[in-house]
PDB file of N, CA and C in Angstrom:
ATOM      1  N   UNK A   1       8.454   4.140 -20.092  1.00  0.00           N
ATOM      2  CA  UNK A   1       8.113   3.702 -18.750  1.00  0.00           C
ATOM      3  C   UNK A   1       8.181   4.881 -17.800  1.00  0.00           C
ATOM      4  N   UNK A   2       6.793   5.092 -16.989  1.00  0.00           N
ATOM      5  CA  UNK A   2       7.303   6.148 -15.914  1.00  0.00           C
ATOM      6  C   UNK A   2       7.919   5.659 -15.307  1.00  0.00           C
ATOM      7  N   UNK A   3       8.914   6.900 -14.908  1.00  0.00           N
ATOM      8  CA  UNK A   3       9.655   6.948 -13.578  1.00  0.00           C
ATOM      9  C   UNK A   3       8.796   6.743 -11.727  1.00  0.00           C
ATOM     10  N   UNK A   4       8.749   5.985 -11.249  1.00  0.00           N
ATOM     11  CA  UNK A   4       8.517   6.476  -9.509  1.00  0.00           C
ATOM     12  C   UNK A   4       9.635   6.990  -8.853  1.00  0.00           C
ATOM     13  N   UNK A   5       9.252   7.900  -7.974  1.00  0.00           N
ATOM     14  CA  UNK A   5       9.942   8.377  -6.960  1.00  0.00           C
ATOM     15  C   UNK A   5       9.910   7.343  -5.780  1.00  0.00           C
ATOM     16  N   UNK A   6      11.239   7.712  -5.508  1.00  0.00           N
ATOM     17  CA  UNK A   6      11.646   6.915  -4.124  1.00  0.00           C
ATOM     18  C   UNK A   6      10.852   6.962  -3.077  1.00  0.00           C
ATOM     19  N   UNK A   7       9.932   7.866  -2.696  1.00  0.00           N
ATOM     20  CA  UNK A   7       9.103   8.366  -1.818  1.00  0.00           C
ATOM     21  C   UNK A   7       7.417   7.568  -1.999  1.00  0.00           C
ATOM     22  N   UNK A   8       7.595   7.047  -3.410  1.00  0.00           N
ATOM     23  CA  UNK A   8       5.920   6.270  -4.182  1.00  0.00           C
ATOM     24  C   UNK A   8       5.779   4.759  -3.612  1.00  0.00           C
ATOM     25  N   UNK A   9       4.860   4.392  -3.288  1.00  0.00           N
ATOM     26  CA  UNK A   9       4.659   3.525  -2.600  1.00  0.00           C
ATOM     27  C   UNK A   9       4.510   2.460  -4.228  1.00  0.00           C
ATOM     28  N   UNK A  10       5.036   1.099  -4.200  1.00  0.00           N
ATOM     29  CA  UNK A  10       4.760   0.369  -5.015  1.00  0.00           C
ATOM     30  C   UNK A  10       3.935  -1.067  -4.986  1.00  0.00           C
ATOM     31  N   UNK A  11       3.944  -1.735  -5.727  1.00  0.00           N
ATOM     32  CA  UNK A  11       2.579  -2.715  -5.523  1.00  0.00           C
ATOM     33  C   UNK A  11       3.483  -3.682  -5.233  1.00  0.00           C
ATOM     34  N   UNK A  12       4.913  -3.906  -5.283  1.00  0.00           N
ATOM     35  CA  UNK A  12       5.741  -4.657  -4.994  1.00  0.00           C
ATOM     36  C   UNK A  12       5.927  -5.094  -3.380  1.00  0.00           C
ATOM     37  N   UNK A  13       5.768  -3.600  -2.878  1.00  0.00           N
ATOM     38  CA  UNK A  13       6.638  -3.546  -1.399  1.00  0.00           C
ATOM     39  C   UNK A  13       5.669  -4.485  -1.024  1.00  0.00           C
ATOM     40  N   UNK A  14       6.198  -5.070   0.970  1.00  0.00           N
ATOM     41  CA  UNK A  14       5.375  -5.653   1.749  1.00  0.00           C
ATOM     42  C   UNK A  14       5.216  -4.472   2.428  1.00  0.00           C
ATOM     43  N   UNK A  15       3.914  -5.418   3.595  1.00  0.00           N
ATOM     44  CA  UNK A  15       2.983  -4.486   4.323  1.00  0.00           C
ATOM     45  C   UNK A  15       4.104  -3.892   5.453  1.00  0.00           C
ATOM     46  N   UNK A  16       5.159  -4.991   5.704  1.00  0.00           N
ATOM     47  CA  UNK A  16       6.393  -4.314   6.471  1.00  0.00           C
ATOM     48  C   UNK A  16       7.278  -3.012   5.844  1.00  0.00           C
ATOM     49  N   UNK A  17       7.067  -3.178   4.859  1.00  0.00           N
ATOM     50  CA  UNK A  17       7.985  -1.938   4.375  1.00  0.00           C
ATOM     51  C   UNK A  17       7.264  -0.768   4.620  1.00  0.00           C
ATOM     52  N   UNK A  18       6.039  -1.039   3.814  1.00  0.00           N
ATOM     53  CA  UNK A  18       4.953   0.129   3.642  1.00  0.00           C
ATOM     54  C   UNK A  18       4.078   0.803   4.863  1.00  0.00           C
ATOM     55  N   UNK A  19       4.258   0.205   6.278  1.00  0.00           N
ATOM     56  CA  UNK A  19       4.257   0.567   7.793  1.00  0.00           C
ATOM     57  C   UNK A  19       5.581   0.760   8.237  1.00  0.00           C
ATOM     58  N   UNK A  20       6.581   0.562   7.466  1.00  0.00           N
ATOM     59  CA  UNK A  20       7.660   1.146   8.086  1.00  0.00           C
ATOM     60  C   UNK A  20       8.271   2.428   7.501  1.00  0.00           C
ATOM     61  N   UNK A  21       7.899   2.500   6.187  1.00  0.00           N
ATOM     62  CA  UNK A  21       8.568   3.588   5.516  1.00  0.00           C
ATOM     63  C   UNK A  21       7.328   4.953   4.925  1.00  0.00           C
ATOM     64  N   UNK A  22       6.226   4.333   5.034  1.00  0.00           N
ATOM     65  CA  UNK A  22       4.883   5.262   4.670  1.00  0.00           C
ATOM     66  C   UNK A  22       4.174   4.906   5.471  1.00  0.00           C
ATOM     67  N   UNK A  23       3.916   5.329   6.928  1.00  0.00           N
ATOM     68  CA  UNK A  23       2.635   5.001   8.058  1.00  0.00           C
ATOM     69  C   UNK A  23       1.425   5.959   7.632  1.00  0.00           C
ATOM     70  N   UNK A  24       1.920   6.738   6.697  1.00  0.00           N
ATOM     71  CA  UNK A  24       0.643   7.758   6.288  1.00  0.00           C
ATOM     72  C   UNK A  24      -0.084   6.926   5.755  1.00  0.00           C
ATOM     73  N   UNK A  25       0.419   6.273   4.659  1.00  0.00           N
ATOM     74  CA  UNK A  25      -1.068   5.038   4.060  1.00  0.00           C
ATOM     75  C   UNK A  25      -1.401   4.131   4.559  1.00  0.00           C
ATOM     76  N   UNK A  26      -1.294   3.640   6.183  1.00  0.00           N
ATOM     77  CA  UNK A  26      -2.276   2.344   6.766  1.00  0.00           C
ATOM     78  C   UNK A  26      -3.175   3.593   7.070  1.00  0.00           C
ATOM     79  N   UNK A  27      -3.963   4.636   7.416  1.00  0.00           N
ATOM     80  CA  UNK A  27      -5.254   5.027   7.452  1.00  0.00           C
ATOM     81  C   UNK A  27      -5.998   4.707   6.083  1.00  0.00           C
ATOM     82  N   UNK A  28      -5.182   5.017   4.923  1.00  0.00           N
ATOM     83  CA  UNK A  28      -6.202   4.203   3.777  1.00  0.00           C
ATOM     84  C   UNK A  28      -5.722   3.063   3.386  1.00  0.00           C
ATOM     85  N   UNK A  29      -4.867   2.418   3.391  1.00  0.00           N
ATOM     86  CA  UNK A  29      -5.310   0.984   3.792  1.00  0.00           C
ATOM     87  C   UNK A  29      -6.617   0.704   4.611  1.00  0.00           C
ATOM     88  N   UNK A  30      -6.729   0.934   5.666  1.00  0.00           N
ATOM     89  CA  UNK A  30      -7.682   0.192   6.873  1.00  0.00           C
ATOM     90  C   UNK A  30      -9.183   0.619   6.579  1.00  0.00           C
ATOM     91  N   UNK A  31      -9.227   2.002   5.616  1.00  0.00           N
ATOM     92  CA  UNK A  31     -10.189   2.238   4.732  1.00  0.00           C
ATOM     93  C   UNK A  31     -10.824   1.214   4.038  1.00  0.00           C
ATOM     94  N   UNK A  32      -9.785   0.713   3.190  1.00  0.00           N
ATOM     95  CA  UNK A  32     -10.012  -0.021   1.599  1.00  0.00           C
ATOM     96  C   UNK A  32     -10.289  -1.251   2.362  1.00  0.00           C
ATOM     97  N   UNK A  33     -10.315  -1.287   3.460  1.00  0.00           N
ATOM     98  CA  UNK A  33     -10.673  -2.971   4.273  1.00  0.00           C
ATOM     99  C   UNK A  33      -9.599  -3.823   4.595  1.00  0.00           C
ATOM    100  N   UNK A  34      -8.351  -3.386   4.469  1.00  0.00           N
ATOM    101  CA  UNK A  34      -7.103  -3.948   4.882  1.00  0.00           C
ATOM    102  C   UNK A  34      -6.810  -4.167   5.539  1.00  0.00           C
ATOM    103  N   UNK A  35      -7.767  -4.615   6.821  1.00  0.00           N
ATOM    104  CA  UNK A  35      -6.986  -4.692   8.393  1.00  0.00           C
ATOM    105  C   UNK A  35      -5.787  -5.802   8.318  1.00  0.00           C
ATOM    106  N   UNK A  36      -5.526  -6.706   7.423  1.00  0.00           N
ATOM    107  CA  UNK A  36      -4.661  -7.652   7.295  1.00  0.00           C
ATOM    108  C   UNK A  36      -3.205  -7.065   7.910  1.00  0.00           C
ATOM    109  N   UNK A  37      -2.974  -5.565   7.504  1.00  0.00           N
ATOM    110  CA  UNK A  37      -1.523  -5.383   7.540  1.00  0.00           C
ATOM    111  C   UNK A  37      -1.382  -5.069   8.627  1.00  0.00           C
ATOM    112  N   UNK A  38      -1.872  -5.254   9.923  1.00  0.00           N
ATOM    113  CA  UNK A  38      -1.340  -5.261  11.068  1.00  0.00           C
ATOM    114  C   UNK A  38      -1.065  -6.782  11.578  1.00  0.00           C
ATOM    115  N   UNK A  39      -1.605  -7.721  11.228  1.00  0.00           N
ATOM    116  CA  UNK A  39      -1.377  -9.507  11.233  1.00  0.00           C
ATOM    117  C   UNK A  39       0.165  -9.325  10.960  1.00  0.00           C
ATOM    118  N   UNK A  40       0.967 -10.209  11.925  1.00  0.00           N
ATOM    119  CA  UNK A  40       2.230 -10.750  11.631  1.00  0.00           C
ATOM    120  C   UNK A  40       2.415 -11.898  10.826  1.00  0.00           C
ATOM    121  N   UNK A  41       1.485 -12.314  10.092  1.00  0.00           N
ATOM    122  CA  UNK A  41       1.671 -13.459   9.219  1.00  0.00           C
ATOM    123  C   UNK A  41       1.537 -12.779   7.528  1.00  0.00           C
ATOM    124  N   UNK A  42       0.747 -11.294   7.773  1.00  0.00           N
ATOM    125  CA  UNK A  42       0.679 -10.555   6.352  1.00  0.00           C
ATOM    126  C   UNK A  42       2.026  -9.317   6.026  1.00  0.00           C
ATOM    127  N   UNK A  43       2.783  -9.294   6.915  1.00  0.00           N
ATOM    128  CA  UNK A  43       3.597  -8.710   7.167  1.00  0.00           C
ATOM    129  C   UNK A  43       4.731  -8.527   5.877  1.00  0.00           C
ATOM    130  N   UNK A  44       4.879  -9.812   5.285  1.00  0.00           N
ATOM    131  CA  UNK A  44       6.274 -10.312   4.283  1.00  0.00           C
ATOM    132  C   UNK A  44       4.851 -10.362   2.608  1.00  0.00           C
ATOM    133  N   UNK A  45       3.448 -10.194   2.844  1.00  0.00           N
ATOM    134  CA  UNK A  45       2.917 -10.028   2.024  1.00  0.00           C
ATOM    135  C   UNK A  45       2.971  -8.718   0.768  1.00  0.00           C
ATOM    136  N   UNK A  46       3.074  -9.149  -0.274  1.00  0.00           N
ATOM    137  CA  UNK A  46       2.930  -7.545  -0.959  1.00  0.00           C
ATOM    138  C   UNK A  46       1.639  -6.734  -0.852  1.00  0.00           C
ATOM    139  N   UNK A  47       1.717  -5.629  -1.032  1.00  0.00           N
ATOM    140  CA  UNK A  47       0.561  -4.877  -1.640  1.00  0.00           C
ATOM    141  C   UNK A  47       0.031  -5.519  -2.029  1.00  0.00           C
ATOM    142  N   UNK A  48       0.573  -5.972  -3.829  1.00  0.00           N
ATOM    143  CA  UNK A  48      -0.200  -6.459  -4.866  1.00  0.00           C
ATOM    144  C   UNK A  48      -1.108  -7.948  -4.120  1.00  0.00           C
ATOM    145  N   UNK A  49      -0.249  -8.577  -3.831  1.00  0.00           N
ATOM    146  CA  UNK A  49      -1.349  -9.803  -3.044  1.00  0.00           C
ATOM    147  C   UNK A  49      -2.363  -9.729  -1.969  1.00  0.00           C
ATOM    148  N   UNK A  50      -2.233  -8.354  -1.401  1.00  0.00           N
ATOM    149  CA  UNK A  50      -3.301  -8.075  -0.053  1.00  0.00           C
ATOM    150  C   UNK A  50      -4.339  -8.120  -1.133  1.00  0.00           C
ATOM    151  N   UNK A  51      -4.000  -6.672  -1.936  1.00  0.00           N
ATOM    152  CA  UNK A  51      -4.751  -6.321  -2.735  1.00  0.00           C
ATOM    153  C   UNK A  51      -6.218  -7.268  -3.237  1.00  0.00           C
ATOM    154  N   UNK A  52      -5.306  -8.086  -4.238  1.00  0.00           N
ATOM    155  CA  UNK A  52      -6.013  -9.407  -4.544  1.00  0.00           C
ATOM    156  C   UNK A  52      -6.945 -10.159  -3.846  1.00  0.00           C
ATOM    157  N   UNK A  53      -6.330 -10.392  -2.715  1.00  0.00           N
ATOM    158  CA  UNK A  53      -7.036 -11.136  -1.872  1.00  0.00           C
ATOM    159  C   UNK A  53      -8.193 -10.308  -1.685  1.00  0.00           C
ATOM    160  N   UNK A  54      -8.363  -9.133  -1.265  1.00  0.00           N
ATOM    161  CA  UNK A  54      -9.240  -8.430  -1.104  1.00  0.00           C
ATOM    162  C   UNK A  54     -10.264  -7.899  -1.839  1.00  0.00           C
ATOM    163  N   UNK A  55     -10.014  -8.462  -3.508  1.00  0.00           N
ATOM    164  CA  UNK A  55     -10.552  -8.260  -4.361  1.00  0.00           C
ATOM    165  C   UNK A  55     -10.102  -6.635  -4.670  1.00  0.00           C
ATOM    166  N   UNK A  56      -9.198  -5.906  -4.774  1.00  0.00           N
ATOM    167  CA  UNK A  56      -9.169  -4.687  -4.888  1.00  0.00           C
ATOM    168  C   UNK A  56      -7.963  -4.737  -6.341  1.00  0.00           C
ATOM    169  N   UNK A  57      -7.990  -4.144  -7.381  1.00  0.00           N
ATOM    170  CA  UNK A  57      -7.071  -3.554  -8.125  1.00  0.00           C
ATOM    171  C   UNK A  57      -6.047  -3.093  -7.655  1.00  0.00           C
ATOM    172  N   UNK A  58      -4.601  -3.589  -7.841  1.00  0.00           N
ATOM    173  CA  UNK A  58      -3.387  -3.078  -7.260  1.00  0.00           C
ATOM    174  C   UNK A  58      -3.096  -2.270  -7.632  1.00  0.00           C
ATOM    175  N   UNK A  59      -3.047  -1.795  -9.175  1.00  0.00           N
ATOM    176  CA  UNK A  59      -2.633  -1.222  -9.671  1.00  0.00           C
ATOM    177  C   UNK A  59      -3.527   0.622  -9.452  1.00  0.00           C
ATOM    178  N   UNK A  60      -4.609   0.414  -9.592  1.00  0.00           N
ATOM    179  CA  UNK A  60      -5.489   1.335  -9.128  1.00  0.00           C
ATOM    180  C   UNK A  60      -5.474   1.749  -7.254  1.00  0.00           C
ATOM    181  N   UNK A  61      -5.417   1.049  -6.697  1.00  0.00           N
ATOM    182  CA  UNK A  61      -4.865   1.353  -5.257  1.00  0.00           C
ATOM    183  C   UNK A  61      -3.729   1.835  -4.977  1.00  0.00           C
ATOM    184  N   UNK A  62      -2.401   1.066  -5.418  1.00  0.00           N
ATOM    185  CA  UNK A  62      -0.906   2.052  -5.429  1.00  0.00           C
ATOM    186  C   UNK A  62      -1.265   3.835  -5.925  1.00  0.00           C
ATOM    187  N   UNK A  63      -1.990   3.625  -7.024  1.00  0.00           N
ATOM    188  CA  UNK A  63      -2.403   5.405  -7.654  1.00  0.00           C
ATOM    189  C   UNK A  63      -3.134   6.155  -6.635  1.00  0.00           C
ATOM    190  N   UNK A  64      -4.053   5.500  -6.113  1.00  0.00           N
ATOM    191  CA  UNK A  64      -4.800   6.077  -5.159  1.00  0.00           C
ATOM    192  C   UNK A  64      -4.016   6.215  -4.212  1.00  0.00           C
ATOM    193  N   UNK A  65      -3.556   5.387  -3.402  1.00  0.00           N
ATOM    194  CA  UNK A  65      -2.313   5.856  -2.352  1.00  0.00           C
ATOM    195  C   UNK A  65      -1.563   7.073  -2.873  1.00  0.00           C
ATOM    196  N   UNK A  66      -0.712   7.000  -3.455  1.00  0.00           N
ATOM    197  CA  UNK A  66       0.639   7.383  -4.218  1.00  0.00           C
ATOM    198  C   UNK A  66      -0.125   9.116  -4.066  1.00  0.00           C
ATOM    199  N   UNK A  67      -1.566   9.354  -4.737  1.00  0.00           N
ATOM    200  CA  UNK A  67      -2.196  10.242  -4.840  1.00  0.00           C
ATOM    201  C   UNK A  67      -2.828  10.856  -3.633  1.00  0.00           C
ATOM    202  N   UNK A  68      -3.215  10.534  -3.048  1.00  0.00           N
ATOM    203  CA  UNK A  68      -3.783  10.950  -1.375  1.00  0.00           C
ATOM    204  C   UNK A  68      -2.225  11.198  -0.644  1.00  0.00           C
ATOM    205  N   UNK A  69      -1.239  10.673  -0.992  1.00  0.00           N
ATOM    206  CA  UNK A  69      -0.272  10.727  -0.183  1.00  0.00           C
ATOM    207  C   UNK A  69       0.201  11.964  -0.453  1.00  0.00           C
ATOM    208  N   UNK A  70       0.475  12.203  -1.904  1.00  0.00           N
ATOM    209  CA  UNK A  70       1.306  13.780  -2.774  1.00  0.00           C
ATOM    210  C   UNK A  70       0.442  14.968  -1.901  1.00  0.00           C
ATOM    211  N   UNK A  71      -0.635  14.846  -1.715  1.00  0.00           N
ATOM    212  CA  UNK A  71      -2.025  15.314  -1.700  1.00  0.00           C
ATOM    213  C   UNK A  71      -1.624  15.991  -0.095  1.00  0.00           C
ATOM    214  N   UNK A  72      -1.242  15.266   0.784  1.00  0.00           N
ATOM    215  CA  UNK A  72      -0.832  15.557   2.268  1.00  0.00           C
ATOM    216  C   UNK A  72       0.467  16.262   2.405  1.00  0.00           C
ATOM    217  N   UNK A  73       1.276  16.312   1.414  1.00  0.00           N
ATOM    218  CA  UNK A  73       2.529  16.812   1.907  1.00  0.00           C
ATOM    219  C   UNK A  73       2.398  18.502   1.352  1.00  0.00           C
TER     220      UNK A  73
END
């Protein structure tokens, strides 16, 4: 099993965590069509279920994040 770093965004977190602890990825969020995660009702939502809803691969989006993010620092 890989390891993530504490710093890797996961398909677990909600959209609250992931605007509170990584604001670097709502610009690609809002890309991928995510305006959801500014809604206070998507807030306690995961990744993985925006995802879904949106028709997008979670698993392939966390990488893409995770990757654009390494990519900036």
């Amino acid at each position: 099993m890989k390891k993530q770093s504490k710093n890797e965004i996961k398909k677990t977190m909600n959209f609250h965590e992931i605007m509170q602890d990584h604001p670097e990825a709502i610009e690609i969020l809002l890309n991928k069509g995510m305006h959801c995660i500014g809604c206070p009702m998507a807030m306690m939502e995961t990744l993985e279920e925006g995802a879904l809803a949106h028709g997008l691969n979670p698993d392939k989006l966390v990488k893409e994040i995770n990757t654009k993010l390494k990519s900036k620092k």
